[in-house]
C-alpha atoms as a PDB file:
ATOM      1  CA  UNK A   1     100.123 105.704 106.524  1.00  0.00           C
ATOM      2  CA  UNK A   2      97.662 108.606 106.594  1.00  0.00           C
ATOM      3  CA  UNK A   3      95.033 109.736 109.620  1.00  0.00           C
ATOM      4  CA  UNK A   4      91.618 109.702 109.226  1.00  0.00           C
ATOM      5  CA  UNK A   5      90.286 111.199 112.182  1.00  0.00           C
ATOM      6  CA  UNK A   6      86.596 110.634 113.327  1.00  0.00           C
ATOM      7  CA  UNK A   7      85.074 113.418 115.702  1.00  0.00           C
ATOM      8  CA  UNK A   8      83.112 114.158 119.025  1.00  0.00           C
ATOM      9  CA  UNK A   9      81.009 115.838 115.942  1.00  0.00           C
ATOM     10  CA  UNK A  10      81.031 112.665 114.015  1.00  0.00           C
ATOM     11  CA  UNK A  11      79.007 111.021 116.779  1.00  0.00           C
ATOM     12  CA  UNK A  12      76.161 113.716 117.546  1.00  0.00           C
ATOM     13  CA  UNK A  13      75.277 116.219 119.857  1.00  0.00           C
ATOM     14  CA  UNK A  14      76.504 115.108 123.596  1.00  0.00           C
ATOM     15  CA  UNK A  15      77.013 111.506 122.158  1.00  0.00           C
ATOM     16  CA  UNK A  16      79.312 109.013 123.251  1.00  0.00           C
ATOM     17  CA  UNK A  17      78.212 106.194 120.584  1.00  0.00           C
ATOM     18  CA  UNK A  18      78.800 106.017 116.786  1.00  0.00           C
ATOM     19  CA  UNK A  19      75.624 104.927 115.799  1.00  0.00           C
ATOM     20  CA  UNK A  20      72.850 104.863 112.599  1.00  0.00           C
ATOM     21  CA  UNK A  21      73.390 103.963 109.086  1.00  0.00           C
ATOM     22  CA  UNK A  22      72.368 107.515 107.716  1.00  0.00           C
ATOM     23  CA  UNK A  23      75.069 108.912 109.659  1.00  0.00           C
ATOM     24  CA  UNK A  24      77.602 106.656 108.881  1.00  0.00           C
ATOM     25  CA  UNK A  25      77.026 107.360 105.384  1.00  0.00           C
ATOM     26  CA  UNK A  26      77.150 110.799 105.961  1.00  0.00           C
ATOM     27  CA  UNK A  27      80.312 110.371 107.460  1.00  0.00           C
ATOM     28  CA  UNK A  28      81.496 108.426 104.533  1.00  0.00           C
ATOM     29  CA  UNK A  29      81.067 111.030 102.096  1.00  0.00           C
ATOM     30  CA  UNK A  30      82.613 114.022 104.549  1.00  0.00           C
ATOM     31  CA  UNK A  31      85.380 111.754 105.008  1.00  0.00           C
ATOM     32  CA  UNK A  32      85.725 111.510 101.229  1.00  0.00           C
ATOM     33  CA  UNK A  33      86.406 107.523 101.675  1.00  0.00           C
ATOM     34  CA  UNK A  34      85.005 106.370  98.277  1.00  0.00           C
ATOM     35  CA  UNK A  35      88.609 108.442  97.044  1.00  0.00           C
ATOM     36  CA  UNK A  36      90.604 106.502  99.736  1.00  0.00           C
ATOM     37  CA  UNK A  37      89.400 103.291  98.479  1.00  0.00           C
ATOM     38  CA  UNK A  38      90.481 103.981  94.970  1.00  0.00           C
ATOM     39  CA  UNK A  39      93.979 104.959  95.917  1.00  0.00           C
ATOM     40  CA  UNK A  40      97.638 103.495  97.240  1.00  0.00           C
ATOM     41  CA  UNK A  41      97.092 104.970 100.531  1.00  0.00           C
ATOM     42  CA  UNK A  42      96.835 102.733 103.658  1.00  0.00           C
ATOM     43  CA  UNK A  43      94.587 104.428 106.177  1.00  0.00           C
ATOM     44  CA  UNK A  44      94.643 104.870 109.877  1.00  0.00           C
ATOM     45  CA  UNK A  45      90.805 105.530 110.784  1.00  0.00           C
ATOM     46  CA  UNK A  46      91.567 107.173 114.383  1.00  0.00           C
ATOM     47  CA  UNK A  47      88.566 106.638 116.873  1.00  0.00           C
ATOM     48  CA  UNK A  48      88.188 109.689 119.382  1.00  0.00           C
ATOM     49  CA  UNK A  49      88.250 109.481 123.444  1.00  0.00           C
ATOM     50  CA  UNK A  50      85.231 109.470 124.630  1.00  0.00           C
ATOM     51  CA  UNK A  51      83.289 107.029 122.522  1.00  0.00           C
ATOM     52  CA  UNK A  52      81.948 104.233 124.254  1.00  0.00           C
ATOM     53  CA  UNK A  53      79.994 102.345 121.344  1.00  0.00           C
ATOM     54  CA  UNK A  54      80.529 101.954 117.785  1.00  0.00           C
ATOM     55  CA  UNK A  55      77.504 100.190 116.814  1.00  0.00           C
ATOM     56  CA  UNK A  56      76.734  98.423 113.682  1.00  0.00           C
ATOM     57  CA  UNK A  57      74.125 100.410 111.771  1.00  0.00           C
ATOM     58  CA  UNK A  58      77.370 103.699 111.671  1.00  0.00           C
ATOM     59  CA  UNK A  59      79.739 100.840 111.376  1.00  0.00           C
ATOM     60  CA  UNK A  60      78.202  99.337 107.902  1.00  0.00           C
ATOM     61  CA  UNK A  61      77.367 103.340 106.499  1.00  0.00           C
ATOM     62  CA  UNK A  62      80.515 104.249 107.071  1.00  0.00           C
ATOM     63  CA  UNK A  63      82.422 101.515 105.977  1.00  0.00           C
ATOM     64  CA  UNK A  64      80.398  98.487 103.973  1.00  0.00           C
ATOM     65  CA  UNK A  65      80.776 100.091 100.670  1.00  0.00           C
ATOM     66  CA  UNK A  66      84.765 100.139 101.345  1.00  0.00           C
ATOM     67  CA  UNK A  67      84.418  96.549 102.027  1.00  0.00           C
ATOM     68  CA  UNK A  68      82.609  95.895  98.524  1.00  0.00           C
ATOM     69  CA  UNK A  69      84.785  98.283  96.774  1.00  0.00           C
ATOM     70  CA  UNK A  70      88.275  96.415  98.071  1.00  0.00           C
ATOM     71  CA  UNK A  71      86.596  93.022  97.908  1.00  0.00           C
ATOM     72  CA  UNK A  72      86.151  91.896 101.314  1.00  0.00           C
ATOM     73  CA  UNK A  73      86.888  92.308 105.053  1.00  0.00           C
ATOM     74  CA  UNK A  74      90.780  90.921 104.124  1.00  0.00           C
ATOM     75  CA  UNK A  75      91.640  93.724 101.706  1.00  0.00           C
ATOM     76  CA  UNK A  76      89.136  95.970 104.004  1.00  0.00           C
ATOM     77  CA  UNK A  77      92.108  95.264 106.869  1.00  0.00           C
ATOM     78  CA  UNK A  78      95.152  95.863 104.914  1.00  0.00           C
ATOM     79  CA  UNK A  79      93.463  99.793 103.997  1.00  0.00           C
ATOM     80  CA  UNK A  80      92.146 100.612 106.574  1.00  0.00           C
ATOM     81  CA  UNK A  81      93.493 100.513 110.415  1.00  0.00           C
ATOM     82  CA  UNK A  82      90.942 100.969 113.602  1.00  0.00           C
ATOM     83  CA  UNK A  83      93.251 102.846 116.490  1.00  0.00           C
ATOM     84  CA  UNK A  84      91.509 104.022 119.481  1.00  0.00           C
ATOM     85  CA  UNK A  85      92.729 107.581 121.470  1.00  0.00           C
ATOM     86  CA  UNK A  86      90.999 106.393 125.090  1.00  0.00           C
ATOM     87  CA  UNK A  87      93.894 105.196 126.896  1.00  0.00           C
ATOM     88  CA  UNK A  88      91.211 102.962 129.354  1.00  0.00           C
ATOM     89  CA  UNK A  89      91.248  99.476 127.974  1.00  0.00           C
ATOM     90  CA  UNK A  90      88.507  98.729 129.428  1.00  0.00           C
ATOM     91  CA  UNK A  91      86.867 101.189 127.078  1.00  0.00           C
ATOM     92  CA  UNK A  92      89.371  99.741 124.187  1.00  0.00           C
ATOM     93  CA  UNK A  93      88.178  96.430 125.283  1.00  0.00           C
ATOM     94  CA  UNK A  94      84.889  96.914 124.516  1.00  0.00           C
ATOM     95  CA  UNK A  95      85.334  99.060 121.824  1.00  0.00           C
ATOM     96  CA  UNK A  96      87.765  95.992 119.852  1.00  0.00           C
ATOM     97  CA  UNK A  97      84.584  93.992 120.608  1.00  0.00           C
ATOM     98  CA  UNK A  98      82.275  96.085 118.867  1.00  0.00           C
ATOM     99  CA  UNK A  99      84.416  96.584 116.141  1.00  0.00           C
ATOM    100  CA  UNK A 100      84.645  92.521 115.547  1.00  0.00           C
ATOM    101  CA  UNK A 101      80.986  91.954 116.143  1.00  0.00           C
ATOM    102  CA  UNK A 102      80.749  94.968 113.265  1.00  0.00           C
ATOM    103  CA  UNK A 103      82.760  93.150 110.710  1.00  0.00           C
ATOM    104  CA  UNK A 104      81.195  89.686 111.467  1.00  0.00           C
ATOM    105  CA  UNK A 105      77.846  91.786 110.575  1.00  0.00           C
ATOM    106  CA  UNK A 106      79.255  93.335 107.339  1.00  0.00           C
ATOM    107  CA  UNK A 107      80.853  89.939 106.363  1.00  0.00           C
ATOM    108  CA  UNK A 108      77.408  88.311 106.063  1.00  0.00           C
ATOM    109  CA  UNK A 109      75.844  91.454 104.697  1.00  0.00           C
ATOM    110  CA  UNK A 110      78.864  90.961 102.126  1.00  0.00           C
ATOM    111  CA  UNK A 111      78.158  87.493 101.738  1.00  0.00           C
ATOM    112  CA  UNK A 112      74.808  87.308 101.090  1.00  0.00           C
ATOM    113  CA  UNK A 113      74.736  90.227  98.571  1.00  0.00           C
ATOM    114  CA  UNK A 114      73.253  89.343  95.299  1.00  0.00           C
END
């Protein structure tokens, strides 16, 4: 399995969320993930200490078009693996939760696509 590591950077200037679409997208293509979709690889997507929200707007740019490319959340899961580097679960806690809430979000976005 192979590390794909988001950044402090990823998240903004003196940002502790993940958040917007644009970004996410943005992220997307730095990350190169339309090539990680298309390949063998299974994926570790490595979440940085610090964060405190991944919110759903970053959530869906960086990762809806993964979700349409594998076809659905199921194959989404078996690529790609969400680990966290805070050691607080508290902070993992809520993190997990955001992360679920996320996926329920691209799931109907998936859904409902025409």
């Amino acid at each position: 399995m192979k590390t794909i590591r988001l950044t402090q950077a990823h998240r903004g200037p003196n940002s502790t969320m993940f958040t917007g679409r644009k970004q996410g997208y943005q992220v997307r293509e730095e990350l190169k993930l339309n090539q990680c979709d298309k390949d063998r690889e299974e994926y570790e997507i490595s979440v940085p200490e610090g964060t405190t929200s991944f919110n759903p707007s970053f959530f869906l740019g960086l990762f809806y078009e993964s979700i349409c490319n594998l076809g659905g959340i199921d194959n989404f899961h078996e690529k790609y693996k969400i680990t966290f580097e805070d050691e607080d679960p508290e902070v993992i806690k809520c993190l997990k939760e955001d992360i679920a809430d996320n996926e329920r979000q691209a799931v109907i976005e998936y859904n409902n696509r025409k």
